[in-house]
PDB file of N, CA and C in Angstrom:
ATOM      1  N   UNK A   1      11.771   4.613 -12.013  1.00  0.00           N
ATOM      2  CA  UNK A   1      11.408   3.240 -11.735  1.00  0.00           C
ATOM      3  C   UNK A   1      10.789   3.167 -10.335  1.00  0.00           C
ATOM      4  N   UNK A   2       9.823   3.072 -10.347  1.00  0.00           N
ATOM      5  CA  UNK A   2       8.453   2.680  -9.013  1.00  0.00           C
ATOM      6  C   UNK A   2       9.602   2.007  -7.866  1.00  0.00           C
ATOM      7  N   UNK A   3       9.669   0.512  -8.391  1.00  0.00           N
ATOM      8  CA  UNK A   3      10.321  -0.395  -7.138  1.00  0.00           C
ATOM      9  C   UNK A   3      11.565  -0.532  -7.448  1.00  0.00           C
ATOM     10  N   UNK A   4      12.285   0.334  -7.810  1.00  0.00           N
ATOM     11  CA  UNK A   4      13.956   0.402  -7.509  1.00  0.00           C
ATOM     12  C   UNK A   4      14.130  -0.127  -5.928  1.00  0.00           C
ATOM     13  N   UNK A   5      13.958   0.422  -5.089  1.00  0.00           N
ATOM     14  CA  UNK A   5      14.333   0.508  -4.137  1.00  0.00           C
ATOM     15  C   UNK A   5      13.750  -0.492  -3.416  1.00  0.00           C
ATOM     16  N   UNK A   6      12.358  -1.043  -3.743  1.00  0.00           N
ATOM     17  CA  UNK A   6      11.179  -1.811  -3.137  1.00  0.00           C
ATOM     18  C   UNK A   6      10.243  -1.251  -2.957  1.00  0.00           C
ATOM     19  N   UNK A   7       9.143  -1.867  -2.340  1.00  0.00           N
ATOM     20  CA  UNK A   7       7.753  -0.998  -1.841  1.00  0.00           C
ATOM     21  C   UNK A   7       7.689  -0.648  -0.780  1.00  0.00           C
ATOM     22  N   UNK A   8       7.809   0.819  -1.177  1.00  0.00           N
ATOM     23  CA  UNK A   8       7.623   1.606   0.154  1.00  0.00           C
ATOM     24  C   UNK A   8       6.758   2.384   0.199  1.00  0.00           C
ATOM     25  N   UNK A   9       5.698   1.659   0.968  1.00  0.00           N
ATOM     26  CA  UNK A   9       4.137   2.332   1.566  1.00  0.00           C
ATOM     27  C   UNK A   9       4.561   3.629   2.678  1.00  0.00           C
ATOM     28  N   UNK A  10       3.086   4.504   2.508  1.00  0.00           N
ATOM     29  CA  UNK A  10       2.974   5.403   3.414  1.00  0.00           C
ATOM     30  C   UNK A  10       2.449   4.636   5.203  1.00  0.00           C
ATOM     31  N   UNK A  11       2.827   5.088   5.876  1.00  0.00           N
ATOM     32  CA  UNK A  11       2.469   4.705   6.952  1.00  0.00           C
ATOM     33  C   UNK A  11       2.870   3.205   7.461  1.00  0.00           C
ATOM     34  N   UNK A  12       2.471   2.594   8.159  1.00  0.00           N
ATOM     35  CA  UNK A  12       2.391   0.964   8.874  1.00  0.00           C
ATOM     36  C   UNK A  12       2.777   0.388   8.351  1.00  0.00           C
ATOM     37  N   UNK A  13       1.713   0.091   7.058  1.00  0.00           N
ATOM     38  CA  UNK A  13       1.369  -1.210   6.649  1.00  0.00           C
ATOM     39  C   UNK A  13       2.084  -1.382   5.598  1.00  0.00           C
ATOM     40  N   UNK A  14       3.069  -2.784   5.582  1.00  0.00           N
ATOM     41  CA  UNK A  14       3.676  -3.075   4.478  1.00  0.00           C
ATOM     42  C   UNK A  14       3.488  -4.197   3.735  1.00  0.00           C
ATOM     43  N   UNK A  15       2.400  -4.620   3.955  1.00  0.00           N
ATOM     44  CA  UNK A  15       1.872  -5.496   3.458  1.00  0.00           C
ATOM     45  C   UNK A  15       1.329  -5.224   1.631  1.00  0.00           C
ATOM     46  N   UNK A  16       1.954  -5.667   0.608  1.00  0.00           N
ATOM     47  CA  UNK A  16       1.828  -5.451  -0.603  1.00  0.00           C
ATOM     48  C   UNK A  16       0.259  -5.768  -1.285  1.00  0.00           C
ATOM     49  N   UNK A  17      -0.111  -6.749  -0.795  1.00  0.00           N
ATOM     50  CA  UNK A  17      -1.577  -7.572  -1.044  1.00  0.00           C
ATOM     51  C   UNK A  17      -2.709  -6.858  -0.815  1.00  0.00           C
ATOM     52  N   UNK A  18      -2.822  -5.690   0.448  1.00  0.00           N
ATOM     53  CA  UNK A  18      -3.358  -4.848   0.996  1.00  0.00           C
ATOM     54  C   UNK A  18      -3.385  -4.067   0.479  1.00  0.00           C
ATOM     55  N   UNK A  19      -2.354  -3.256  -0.182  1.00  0.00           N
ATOM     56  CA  UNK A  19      -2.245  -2.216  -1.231  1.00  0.00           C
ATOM     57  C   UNK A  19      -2.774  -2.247  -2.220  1.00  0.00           C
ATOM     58  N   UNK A  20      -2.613  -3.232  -3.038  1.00  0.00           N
ATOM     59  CA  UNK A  20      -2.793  -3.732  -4.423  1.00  0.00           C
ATOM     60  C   UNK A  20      -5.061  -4.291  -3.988  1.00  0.00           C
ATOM     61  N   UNK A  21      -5.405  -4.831  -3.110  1.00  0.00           N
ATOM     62  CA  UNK A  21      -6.829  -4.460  -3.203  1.00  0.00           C
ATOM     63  C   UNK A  21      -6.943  -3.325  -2.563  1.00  0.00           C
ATOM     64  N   UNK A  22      -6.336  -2.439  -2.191  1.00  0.00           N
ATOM     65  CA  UNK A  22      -6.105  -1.214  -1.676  1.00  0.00           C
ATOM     66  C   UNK A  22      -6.936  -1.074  -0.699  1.00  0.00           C
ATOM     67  N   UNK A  23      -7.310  -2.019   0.002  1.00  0.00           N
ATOM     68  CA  UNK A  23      -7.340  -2.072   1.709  1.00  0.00           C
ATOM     69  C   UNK A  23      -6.367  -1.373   2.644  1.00  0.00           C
ATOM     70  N   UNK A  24      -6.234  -0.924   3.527  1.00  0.00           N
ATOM     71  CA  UNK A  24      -5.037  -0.069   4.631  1.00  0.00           C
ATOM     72  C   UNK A  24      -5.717  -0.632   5.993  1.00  0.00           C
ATOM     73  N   UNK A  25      -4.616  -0.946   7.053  1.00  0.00           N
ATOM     74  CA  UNK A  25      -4.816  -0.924   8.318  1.00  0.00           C
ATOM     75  C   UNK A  25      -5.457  -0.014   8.805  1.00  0.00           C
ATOM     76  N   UNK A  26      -5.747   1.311   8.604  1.00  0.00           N
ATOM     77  CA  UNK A  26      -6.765   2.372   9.252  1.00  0.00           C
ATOM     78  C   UNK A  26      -7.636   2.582   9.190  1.00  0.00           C
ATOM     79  N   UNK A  27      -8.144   2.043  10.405  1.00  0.00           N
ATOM     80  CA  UNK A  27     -10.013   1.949  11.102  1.00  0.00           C
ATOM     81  C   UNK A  27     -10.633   1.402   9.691  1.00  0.00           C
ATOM     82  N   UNK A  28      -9.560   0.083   8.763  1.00  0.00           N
ATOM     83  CA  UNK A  28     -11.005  -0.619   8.150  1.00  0.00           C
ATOM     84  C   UNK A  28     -10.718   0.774   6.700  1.00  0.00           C
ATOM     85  N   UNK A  29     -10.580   1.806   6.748  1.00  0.00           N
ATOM     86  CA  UNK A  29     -10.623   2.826   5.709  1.00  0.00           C
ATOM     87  C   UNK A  29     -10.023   2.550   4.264  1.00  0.00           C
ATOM     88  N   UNK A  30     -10.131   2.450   2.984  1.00  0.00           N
ATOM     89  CA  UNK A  30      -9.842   2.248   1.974  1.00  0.00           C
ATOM     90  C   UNK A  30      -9.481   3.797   1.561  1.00  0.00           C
ATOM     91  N   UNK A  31      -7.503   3.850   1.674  1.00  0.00           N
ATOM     92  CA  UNK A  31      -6.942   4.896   1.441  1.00  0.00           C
ATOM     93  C   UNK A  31      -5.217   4.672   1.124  1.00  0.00           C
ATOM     94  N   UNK A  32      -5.070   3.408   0.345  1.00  0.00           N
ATOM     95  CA  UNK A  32      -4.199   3.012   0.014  1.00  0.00           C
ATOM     96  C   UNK A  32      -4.266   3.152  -1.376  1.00  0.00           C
ATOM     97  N   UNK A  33      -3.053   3.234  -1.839  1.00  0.00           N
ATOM     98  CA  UNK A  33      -3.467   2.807  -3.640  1.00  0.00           C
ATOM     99  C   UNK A  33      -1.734   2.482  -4.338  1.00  0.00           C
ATOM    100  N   UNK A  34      -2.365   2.145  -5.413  1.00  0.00           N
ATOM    101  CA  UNK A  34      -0.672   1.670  -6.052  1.00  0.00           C
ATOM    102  C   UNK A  34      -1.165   2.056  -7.385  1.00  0.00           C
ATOM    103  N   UNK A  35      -0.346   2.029  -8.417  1.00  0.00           N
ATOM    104  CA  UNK A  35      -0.466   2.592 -10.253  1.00  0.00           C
ATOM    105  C   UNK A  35      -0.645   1.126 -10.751  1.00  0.00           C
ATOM    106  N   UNK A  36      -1.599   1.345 -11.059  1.00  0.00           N
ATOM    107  CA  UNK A  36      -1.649  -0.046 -12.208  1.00  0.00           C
ATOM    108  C   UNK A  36      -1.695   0.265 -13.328  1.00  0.00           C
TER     109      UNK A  36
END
C-alpha cells in the first residue's frame, strides 16, 4: 500500500499538488513523479 504511512516525497518538497503535476522545487526541473 503506496500511502500507508502518507506521502513521502524524495527530497524538500512536500507539497502533494507539485508531485501529482510533477513539478519539484529544483531549479524549476521536472523530476518528481507519483503512479497513477
Amino acid at each position: 500500500m503506496i500511502f500507508r504511512d502518507g506521502f513521502a516525497s524524495h527530497g524538500n518538497n512536500r507539497n502533494l499538488q507539485q508531485h501529482i503535476r510533477d513539478d519539484s522545487c529544483a531549479s524549476g526541473s521536472r523530476d518528481s513523479t507519483i503512479l497513477r
